[in-house]
Every structure is written in C-alpha cells, then in structure tokens.
C-alpha atoms as a PDB file:
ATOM      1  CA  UNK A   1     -14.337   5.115  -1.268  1.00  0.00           C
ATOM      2  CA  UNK A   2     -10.674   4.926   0.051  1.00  0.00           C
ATOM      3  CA  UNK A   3     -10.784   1.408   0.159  1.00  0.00           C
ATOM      4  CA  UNK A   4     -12.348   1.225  -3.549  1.00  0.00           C
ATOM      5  CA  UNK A   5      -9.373   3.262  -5.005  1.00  0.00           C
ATOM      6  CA  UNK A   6      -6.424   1.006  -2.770  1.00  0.00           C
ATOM      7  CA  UNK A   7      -7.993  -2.148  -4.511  1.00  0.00           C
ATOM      8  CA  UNK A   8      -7.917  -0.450  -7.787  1.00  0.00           C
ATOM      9  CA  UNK A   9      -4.285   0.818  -7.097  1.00  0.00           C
ATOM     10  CA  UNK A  10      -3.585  -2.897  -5.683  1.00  0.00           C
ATOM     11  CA  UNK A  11      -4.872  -4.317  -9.098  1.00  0.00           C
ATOM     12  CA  UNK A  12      -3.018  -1.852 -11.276  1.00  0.00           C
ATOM     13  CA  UNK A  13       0.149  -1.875  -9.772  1.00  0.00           C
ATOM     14  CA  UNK A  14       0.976  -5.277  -8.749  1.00  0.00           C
ATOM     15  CA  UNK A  15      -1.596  -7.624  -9.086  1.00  0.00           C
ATOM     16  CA  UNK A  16      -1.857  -7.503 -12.983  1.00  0.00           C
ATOM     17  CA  UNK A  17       1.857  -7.251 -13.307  1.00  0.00           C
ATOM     18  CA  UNK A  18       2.540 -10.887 -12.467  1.00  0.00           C
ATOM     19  CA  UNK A  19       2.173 -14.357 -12.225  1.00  0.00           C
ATOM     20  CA  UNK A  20       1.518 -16.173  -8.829  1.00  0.00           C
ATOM     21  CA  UNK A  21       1.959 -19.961  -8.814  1.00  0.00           C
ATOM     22  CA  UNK A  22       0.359 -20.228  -5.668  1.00  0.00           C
ATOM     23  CA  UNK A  23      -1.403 -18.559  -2.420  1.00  0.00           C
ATOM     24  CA  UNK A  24       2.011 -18.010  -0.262  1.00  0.00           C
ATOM     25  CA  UNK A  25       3.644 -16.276  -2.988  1.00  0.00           C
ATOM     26  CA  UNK A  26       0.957 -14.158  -3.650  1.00  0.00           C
ATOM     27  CA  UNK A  27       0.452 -13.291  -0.477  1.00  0.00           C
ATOM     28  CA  UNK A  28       3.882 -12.428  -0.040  1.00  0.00           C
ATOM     29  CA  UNK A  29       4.483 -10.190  -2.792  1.00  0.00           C
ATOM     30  CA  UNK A  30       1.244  -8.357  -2.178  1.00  0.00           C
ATOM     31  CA  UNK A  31       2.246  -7.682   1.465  1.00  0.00           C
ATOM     32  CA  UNK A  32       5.867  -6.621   0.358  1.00  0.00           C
ATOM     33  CA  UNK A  33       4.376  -4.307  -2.116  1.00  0.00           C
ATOM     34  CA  UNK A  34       1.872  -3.004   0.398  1.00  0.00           C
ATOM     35  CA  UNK A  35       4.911  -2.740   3.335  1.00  0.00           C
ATOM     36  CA  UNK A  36       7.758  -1.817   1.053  1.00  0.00           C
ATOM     37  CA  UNK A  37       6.003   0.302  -1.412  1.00  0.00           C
ATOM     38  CA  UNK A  38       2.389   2.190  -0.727  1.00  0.00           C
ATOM     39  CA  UNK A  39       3.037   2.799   3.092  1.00  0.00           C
ATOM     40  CA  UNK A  40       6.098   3.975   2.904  1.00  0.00           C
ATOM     41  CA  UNK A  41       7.323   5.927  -0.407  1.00  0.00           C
ATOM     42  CA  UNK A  42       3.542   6.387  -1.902  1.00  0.00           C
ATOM     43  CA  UNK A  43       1.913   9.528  -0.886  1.00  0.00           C
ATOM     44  CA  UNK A  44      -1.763   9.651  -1.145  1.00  0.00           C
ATOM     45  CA  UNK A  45      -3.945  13.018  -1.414  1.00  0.00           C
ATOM     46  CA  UNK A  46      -6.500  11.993   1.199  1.00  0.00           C
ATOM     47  CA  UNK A  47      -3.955  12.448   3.658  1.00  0.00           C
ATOM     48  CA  UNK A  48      -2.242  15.645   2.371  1.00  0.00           C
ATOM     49  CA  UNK A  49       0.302  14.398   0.067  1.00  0.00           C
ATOM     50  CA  UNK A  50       2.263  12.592   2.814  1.00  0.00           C
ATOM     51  CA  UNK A  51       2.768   8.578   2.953  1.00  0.00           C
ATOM     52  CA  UNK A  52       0.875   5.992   5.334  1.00  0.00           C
ATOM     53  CA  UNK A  53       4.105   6.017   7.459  1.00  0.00           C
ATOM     54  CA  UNK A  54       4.996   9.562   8.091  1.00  0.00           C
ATOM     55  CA  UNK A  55       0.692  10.058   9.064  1.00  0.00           C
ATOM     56  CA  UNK A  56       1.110   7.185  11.357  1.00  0.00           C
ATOM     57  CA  UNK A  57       4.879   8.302  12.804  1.00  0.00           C
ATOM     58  CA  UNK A  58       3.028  11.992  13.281  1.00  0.00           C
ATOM     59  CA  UNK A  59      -0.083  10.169  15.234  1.00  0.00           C
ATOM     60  CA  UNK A  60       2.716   8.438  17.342  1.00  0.00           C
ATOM     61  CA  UNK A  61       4.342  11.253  18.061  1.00  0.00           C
ATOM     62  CA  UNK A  62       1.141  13.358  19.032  1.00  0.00           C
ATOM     63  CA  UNK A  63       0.198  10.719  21.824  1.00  0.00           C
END
C-alpha cells in the first residue's frame, strides 16, 4: 500500500504539474523532487510524522 500512495503523491505533486519534453528531463526533475523534496522536508505518517531522512539518519545512528 505504501508504494500505491508514493505513486499517487508522485502523480499529484509533480508529475501532473508539468511538461517534460523528453526522458532525461523527466527523469531529472522526478529524482530532484524525490531527493530535494519527499525525503527530506515531507514527513509521512507511516513512519511517525518524521521524514525519509531523519528515519534513515536514526537507523544509521542505531548501527
């Protein structure tokens, strides 16, 4: 299901948002919103209201 509702997120937030004249430059702006954007400032319920980052920087830590 988590992987349903990134898609849909994906979609809604920058996918339908703009125009991509071709493959590089949509693959680039998807992976700058993905980098830039929902691992780092978006916090997600499923992992107690904290981002991607700070889970993964925690996990780090913890090792």
């Amino acid at each position: 299901a988590c992987i349903e509702s990134f898609h849909s997120i994906l979609k809604k937030e920058e996918i339908n948002h703009h125009k991509y004249y071709d493959f590089n430059a949509a693959r680039k702006a998807i992976f700058e919103y993905i980098e830039s954007w929902y691992n780092r400032k978006s916090i997600h319920s499923a992992i107690n209201y904290k981002t991607p980052q700070e889970v993964y920087e925690a996990a780090l830590a913890a090792a």
